[in-house]
PDB file of N, CA and C in Angstrom:
ATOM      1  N   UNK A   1      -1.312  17.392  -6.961  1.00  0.00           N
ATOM      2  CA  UNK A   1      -1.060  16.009  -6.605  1.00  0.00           C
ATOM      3  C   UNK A   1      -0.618  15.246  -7.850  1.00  0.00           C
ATOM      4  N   UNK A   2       0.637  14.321  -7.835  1.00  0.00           N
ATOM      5  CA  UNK A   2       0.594  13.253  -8.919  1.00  0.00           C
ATOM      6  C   UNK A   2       0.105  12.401  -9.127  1.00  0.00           C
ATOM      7  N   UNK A   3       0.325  11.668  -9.881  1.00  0.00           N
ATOM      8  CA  UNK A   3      -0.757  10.923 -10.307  1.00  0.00           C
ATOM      9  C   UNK A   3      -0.682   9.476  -9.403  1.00  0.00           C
ATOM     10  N   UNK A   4      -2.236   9.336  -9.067  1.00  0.00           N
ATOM     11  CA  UNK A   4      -2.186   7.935  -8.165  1.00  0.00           C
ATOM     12  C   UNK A   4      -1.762   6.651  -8.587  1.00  0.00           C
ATOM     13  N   UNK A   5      -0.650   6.337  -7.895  1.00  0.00           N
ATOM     14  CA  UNK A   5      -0.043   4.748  -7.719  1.00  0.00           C
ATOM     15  C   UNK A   5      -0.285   3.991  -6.840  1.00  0.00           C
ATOM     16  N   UNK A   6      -1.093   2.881  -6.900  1.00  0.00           N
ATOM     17  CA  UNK A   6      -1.389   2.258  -5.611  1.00  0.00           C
ATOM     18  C   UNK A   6       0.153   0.914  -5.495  1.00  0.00           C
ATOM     19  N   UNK A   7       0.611   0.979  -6.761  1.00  0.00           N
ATOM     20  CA  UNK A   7       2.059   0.204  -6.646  1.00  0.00           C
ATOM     21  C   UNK A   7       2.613   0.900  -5.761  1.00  0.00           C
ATOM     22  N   UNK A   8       2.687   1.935  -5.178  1.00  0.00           N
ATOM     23  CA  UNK A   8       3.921   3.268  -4.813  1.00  0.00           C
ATOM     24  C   UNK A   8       2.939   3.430  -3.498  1.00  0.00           C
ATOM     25  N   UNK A   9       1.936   3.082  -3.297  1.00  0.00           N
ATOM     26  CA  UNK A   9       1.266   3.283  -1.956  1.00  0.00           C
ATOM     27  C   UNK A   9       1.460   1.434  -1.298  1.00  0.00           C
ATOM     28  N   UNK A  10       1.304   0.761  -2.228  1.00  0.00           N
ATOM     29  CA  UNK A  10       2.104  -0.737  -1.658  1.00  0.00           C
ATOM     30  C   UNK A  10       3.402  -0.630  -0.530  1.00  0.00           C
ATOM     31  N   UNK A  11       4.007   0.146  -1.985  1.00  0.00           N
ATOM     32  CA  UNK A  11       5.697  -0.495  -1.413  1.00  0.00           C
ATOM     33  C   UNK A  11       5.906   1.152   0.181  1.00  0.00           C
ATOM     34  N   UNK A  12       4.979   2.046   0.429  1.00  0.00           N
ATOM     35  CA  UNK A  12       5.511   3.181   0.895  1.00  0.00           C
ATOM     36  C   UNK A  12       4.965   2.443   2.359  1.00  0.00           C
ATOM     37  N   UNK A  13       3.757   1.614   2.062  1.00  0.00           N
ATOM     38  CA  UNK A  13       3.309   0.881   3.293  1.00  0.00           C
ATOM     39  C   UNK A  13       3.966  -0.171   3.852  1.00  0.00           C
ATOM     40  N   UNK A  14       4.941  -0.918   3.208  1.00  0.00           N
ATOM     41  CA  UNK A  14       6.155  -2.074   3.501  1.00  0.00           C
ATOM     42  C   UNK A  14       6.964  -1.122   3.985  1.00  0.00           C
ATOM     43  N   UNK A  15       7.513   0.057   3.524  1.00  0.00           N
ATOM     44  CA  UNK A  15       8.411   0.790   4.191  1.00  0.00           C
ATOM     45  C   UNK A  15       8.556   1.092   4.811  1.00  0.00           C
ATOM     46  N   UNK A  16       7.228   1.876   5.385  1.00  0.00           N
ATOM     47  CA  UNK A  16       7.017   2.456   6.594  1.00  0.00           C
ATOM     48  C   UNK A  16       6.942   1.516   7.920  1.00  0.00           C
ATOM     49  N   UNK A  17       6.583   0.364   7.562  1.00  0.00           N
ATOM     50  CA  UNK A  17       6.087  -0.879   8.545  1.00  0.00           C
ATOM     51  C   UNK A  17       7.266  -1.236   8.927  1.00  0.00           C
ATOM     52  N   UNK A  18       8.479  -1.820   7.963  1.00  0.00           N
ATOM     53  CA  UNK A  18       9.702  -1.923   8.461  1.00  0.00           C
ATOM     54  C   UNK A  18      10.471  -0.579   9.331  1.00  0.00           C
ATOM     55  N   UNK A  19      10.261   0.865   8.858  1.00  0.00           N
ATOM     56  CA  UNK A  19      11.014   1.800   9.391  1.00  0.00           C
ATOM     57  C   UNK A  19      10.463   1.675  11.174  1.00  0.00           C
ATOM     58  N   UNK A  20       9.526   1.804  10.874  1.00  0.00           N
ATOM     59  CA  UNK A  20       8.699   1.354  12.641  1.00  0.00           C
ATOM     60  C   UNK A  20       8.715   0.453  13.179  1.00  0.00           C
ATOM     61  N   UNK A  21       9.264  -0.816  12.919  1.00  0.00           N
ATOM     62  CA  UNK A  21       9.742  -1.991  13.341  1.00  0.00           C
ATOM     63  C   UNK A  21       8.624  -3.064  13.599  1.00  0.00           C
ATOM     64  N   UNK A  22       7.392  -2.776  12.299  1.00  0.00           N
ATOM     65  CA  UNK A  22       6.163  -3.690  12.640  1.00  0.00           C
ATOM     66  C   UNK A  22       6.490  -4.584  11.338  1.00  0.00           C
ATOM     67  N   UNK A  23       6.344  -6.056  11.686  1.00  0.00           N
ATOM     68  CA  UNK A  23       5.634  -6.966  11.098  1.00  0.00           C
ATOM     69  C   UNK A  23       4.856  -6.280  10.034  1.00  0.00           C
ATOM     70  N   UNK A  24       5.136  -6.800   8.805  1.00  0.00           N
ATOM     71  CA  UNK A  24       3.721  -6.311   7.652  1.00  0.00           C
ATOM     72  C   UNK A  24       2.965  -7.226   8.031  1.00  0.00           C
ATOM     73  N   UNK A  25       2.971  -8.755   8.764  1.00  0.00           N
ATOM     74  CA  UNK A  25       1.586  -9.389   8.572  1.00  0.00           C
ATOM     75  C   UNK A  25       1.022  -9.207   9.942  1.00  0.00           C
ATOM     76  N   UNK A  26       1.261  -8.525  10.577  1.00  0.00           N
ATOM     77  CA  UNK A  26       0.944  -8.087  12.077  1.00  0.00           C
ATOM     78  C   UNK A  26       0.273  -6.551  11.564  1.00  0.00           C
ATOM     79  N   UNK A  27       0.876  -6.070  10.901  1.00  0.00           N
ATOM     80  CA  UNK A  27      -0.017  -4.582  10.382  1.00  0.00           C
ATOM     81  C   UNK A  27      -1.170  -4.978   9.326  1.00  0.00           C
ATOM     82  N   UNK A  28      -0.826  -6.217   8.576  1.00  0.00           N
ATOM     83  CA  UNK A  28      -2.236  -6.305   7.602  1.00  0.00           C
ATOM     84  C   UNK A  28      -3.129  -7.048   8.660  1.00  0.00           C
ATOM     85  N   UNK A  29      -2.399  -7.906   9.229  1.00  0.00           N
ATOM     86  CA  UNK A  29      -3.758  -8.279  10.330  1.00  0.00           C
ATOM     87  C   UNK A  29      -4.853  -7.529  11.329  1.00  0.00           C
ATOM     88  N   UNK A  30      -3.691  -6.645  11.736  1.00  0.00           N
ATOM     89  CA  UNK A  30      -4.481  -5.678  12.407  1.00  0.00           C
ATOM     90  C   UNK A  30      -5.331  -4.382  11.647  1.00  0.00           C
ATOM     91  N   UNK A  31      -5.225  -3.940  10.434  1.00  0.00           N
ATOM     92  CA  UNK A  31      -6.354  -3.389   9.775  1.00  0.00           C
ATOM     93  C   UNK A  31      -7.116  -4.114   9.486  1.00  0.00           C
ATOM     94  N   UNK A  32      -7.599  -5.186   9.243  1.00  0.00           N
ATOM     95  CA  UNK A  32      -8.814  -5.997   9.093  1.00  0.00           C
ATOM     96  C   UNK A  32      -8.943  -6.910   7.892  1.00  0.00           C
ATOM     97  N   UNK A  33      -7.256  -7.092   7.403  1.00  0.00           N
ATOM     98  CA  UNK A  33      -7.511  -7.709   6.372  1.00  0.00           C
ATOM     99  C   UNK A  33      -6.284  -8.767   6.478  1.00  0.00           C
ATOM    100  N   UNK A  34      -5.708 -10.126   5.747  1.00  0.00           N
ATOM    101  CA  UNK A  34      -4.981 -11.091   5.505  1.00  0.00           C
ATOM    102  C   UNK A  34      -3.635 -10.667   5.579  1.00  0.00           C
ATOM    103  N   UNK A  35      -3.002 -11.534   6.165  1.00  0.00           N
ATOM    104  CA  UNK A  35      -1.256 -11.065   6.026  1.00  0.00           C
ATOM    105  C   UNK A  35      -1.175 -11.708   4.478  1.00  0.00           C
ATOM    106  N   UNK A  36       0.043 -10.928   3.917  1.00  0.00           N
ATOM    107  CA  UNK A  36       0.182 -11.066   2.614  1.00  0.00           C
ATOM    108  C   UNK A  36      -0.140 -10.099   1.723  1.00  0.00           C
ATOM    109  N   UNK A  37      -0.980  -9.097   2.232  1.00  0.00           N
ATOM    110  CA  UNK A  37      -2.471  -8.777   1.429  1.00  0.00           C
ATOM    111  C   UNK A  37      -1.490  -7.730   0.854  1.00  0.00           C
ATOM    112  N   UNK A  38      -0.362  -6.498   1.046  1.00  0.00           N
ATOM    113  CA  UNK A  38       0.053  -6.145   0.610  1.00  0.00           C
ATOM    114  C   UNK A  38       1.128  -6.559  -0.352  1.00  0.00           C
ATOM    115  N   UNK A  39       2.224  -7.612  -0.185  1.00  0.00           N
ATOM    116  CA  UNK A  39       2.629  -7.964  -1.412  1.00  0.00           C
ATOM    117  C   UNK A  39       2.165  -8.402  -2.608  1.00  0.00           C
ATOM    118  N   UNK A  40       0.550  -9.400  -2.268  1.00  0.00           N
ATOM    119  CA  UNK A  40      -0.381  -9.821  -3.390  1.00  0.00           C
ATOM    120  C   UNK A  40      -0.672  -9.002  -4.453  1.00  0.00           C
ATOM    121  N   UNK A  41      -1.293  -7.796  -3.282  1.00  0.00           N
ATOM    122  CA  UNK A  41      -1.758  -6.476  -4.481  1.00  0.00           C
ATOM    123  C   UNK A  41      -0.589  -5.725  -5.362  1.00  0.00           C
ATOM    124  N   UNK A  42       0.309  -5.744  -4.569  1.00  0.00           N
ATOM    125  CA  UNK A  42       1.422  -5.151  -5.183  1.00  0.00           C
ATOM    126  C   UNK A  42       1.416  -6.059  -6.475  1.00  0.00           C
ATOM    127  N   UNK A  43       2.075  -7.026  -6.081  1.00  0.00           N
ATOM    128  CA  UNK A  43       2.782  -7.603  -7.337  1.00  0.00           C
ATOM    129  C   UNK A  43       0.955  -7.753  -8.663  1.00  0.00           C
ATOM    130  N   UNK A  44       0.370  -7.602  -7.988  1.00  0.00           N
ATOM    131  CA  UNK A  44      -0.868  -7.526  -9.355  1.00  0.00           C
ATOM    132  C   UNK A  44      -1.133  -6.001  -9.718  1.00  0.00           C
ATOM    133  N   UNK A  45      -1.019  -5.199  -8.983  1.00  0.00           N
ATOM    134  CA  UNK A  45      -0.781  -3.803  -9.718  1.00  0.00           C
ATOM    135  C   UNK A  45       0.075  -3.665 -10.557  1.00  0.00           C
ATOM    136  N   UNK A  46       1.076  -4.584 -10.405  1.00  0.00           N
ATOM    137  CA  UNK A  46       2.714  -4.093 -11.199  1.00  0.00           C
ATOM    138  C   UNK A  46       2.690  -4.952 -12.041  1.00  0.00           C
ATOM    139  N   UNK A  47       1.974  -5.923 -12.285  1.00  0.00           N
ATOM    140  CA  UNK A  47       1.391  -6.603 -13.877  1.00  0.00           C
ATOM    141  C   UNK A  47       0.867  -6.120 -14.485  1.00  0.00           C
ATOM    142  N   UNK A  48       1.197  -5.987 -16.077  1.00  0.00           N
ATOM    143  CA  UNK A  48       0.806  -4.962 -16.745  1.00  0.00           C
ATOM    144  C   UNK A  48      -0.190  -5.718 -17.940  1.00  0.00           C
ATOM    145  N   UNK A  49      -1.358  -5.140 -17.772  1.00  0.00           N
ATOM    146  CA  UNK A  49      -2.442  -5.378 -18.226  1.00  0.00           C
ATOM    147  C   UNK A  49      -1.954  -5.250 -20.308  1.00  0.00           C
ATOM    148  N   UNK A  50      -1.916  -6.311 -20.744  1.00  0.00           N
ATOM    149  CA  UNK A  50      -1.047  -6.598 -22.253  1.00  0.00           C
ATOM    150  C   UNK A  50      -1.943  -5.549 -23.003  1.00  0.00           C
ATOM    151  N   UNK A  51      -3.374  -4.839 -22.687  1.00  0.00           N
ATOM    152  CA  UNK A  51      -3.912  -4.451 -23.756  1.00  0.00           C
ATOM    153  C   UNK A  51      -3.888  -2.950 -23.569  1.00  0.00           C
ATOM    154  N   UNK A  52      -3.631  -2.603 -22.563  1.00  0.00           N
ATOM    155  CA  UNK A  52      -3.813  -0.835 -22.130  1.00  0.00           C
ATOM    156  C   UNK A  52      -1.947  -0.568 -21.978  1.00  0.00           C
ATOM    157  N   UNK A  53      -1.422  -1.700 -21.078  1.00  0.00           N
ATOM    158  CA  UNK A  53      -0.159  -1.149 -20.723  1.00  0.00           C
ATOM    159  C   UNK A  53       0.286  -0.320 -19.783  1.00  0.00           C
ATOM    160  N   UNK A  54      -0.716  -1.095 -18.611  1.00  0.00           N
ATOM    161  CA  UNK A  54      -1.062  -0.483 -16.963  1.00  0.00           C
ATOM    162  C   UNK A  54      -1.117  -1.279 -16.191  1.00  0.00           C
ATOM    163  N   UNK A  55      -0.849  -1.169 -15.100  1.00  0.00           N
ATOM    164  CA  UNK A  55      -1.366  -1.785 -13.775  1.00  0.00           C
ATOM    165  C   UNK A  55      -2.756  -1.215 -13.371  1.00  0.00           C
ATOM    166  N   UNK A  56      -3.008  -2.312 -11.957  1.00  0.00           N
ATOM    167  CA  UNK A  56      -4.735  -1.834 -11.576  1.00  0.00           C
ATOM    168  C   UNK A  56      -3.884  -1.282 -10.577  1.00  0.00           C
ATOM    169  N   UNK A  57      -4.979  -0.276 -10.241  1.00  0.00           N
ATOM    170  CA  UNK A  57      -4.832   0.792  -9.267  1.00  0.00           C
ATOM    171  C   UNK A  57      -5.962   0.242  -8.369  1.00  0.00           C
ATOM    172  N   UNK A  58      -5.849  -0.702  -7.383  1.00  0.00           N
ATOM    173  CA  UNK A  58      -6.658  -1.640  -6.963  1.00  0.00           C
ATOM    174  C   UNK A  58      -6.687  -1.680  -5.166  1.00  0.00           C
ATOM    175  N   UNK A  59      -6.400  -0.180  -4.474  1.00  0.00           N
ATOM    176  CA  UNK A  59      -6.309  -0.349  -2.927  1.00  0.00           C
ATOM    177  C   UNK A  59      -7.218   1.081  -2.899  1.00  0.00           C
ATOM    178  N   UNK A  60      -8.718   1.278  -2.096  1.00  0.00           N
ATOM    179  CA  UNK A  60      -9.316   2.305  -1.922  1.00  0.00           C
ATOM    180  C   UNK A  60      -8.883   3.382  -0.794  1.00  0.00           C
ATOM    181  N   UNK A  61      -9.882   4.146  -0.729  1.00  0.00           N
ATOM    182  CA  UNK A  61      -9.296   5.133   0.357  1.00  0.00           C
ATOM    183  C   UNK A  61      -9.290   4.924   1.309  1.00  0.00           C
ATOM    184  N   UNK A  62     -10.673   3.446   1.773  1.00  0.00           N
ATOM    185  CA  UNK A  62     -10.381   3.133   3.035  1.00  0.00           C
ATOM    186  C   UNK A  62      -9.477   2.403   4.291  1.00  0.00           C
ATOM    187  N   UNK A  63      -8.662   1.727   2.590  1.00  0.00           N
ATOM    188  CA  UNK A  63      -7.638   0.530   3.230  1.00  0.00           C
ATOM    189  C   UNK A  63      -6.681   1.455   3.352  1.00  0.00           C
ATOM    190  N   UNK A  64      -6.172   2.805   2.530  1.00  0.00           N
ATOM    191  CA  UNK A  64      -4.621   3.809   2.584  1.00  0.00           C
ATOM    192  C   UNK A  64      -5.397   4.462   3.913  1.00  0.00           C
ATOM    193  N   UNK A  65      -6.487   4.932   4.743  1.00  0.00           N
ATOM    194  CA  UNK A  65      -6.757   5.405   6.238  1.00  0.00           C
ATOM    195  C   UNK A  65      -6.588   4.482   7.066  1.00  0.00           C
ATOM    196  N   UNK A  66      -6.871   3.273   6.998  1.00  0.00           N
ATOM    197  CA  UNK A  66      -6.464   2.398   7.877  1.00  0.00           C
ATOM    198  C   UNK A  66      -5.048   2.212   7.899  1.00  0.00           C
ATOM    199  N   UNK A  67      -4.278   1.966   7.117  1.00  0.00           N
ATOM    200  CA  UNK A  67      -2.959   1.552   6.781  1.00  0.00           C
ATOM    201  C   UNK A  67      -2.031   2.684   7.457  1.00  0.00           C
ATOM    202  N   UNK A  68      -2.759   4.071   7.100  1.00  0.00           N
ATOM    203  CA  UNK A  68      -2.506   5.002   8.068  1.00  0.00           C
ATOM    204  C   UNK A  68      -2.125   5.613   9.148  1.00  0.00           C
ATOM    205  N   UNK A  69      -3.673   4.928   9.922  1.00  0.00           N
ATOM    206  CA  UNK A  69      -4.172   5.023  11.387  1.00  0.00           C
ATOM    207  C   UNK A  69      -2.963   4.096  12.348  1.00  0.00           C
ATOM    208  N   UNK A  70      -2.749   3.085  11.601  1.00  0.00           N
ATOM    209  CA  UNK A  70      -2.133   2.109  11.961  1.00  0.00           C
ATOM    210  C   UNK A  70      -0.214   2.020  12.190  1.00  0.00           C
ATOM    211  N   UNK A  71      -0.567   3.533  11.120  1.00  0.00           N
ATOM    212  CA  UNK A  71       1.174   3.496  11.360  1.00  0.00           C
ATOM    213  C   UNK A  71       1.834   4.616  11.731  1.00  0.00           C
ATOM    214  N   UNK A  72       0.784   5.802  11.822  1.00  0.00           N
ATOM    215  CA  UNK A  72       0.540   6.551  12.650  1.00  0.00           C
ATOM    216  C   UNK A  72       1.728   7.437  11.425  1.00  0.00           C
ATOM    217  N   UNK A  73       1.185   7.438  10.310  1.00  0.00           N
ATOM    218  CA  UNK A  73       1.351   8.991   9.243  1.00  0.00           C
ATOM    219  C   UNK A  73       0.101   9.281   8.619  1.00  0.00           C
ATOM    220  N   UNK A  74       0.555  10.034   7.794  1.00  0.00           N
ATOM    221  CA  UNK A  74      -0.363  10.777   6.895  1.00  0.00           C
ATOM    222  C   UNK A  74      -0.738   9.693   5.598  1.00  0.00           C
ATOM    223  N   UNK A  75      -2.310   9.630   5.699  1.00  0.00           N
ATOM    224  CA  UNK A  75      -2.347   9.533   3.725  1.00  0.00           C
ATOM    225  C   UNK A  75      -1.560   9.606   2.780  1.00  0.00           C
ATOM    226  N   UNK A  76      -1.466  11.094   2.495  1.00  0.00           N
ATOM    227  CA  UNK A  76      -0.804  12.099   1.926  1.00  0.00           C
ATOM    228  C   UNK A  76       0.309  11.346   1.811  1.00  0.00           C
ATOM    229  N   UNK A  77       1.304  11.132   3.632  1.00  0.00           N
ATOM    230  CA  UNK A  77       2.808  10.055   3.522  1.00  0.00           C
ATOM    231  C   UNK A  77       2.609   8.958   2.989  1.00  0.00           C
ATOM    232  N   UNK A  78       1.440   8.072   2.753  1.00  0.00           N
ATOM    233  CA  UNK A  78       1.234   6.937   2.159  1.00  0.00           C
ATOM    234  C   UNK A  78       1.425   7.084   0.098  1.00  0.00           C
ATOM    235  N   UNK A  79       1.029   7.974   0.329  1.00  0.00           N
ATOM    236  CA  UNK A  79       0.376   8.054  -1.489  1.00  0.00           C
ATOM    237  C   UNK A  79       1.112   8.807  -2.046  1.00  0.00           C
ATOM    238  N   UNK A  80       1.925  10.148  -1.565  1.00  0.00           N
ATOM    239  CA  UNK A  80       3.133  11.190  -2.251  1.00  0.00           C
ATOM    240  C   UNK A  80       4.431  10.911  -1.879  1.00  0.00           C
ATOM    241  N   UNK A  81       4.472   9.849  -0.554  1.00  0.00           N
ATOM    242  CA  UNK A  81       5.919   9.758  -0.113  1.00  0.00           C
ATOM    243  C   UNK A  81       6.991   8.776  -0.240  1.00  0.00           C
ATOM    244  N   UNK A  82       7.962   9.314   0.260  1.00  0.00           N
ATOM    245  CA  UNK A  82       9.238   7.852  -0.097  1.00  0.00           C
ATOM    246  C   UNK A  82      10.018   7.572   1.066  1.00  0.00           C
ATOM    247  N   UNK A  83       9.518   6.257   1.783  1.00  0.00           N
ATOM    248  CA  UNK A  83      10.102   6.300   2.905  1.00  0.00           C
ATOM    249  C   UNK A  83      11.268   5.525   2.401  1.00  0.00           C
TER     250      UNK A  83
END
């Protein structure tokens, strides 16, 4: 496995939402959390922390299964893939 990007699990979850023709704030609503909630995190993962020279890796395993369930792929398509 490479190395975990939750920037790259952001943008694979906007992708996928558009390829399926859902609303992202109709898909963040319906996992249980705020519309928005994925561009927010995104764009704060992809700020780069001035003293390390990283982003936070800041979305758990339970929000990439829901995000999932919801769009009806794989994890795996969430976190290794490029839609």
């Amino acid at each position: 496995m490479a190395d975990f990007s939750a920037e790259k699990v952001y943008r694979n979850i906007k992708r996928a939402a558009k390829q399926k023709g859902i609303r992202l704030k109709d898909l963040e609503t319906s996992v249980g959390t705020y519309a928005g909630y994925c561009t927010a995190n995104e764009n704060r993962v992809a700020k780069k922390d001035y003293r390390t020279g990283t982003g936070r890796n800041n979305i758990n395993m339970e929000m990439i299964w829901r995000f999932s369930q919801a769009l009806g792929v794989t994890i795996n398509d969430l976190i290794e893939g490029d839609f």
